[in-house]
Protein backbone atom coordinates (compact mmCIF):
# COMPACT_ATOMS: atom_id res chain seq x y z
CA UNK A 1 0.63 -6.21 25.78
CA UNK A 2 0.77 -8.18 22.71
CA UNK A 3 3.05 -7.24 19.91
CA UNK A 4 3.01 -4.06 18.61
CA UNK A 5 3.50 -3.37 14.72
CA UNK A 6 3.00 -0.23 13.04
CA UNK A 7 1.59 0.18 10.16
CA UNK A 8 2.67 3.53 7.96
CA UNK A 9 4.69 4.47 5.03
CA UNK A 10 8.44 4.70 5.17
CA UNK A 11 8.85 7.99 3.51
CA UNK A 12 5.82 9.48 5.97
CA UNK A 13 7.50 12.14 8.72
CA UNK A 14 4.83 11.09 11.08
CA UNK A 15 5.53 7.47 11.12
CA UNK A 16 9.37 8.14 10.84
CA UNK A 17 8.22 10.38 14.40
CA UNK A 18 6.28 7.42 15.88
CA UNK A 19 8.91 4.60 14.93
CA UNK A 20 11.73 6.81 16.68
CA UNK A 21 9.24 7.19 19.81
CA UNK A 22 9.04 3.56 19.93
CA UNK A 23 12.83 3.00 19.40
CA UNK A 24 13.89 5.20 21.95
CA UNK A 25 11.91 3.92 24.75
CA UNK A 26 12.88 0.21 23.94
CA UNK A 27 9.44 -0.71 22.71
CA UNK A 28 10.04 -4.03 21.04
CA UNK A 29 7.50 -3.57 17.60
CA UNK A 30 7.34 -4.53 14.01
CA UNK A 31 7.29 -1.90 11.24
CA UNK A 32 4.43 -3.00 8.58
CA UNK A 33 5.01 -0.51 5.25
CA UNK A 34 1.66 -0.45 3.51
CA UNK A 35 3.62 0.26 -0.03
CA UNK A 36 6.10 -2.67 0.48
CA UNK A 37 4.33 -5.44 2.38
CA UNK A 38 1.06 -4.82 1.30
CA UNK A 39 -2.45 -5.17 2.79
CA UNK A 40 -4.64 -7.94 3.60
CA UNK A 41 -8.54 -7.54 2.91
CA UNK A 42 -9.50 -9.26 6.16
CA UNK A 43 -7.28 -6.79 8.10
CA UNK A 44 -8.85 -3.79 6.68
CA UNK A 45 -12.37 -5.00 7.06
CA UNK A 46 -11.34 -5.39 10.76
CA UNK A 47 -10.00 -1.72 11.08
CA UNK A 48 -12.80 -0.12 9.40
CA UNK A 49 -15.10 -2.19 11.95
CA UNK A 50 -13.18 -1.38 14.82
CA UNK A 51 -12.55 2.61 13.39
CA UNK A 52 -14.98 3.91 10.85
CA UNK A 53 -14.82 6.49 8.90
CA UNK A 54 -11.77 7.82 11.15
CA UNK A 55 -9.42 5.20 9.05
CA UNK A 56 -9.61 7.44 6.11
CA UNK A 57 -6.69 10.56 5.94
CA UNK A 58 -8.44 12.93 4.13
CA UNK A 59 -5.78 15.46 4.23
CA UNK A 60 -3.96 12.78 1.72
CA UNK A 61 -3.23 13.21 -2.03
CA UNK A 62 -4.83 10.24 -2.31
CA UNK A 63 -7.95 11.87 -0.88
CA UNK A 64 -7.84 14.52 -3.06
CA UNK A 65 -8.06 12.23 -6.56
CA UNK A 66 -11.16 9.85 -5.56
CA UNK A 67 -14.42 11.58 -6.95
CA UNK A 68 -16.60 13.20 -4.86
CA UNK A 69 -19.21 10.18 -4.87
CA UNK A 70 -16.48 7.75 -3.18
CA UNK A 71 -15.32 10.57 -0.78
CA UNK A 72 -18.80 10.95 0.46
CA UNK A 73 -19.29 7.09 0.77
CA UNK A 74 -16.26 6.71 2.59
CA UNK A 75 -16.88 9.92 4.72
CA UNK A 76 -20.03 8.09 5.91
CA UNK A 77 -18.92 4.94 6.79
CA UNK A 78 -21.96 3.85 5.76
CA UNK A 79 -20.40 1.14 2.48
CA UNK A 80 -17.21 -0.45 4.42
CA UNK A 81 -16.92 -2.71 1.27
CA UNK A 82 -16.25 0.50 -1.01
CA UNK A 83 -13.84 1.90 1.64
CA UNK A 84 -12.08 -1.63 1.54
CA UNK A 85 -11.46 -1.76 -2.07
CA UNK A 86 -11.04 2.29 -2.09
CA UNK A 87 -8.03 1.33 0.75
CA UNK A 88 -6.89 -1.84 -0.70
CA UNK A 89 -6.42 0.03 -4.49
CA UNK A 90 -4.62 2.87 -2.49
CA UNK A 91 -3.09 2.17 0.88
CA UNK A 92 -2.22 5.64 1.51
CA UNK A 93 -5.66 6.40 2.50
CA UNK A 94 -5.19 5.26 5.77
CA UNK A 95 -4.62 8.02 8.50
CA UNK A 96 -0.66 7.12 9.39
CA UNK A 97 0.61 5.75 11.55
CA UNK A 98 -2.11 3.02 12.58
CA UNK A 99 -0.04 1.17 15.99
CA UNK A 100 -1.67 -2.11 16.57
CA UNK A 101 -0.32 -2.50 20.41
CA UNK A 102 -2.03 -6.38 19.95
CA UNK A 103 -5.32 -5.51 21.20
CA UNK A 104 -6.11 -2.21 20.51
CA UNK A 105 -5.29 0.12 17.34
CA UNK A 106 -4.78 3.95 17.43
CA UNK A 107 -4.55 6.36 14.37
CA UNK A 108 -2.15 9.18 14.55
CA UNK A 109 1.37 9.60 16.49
CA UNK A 110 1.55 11.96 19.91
CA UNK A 111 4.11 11.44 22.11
CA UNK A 112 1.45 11.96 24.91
CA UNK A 113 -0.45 9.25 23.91
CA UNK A 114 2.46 6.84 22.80
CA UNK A 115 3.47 7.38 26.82
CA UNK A 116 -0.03 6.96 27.72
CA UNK A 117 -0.14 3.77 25.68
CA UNK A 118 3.25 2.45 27.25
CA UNK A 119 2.90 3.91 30.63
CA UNK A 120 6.38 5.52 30.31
């Protein structure tokens, strides 16, 4: 396995869960805070290749304030380069955490699938 960095928010519960998963079973990783260190346009173009529409938290606030005709466009996957600039004007539209294990990425903490992941 490569290394592993997750990507998240400091102040989100649900990376805060996944970073003390990772701690506590002595997975060596890199914490990458969206707010702080920022994104890079390549990256996200990658993501949204590699996970569609399933990049986008739509439970977010940030959800919540685009207008319905960039929800829908992002909801359909369909215009990646709108849902690039939508994510790179407001990182916290990306589902959290997003673990990059080096050559795979996975949306979303459970301890299940952290194991699963790790084979712990």
């Amino acid at each position: 396995m490569g290394t592993v960095t997750l990507y998240g928010i400091a102040n989100c519960d649900t990376v805060k869960k996944a970073r003390r998963w990772l701690s506590e079973h002595g997975i060596e990783h890199r914490f990458h805070d969206f707010r702080a260190d920022g994104l890079d346009a390549t990256q996200v173009r990658a993501w949204l290749a590699e996970l569609g529409p399933a990049l986008v938290n739509k439970r977010s606030t940030s959800w919540k304030s685009l207008d319905p005709a960039t929800r829908e466009q992002l909801s359909s996957g369909a215009d990646t380069e709108t849902a690039r600039a939508a994510i790179l004007a407001q990182p916290t539209l990306i589902k959290r955490p997003l673990l990059d294990t080096g050559s795979e990425r996975h949306l979303g903490f459970s301890p299940a699938t952290y194991a699963t992941l790790f084979n712990r």
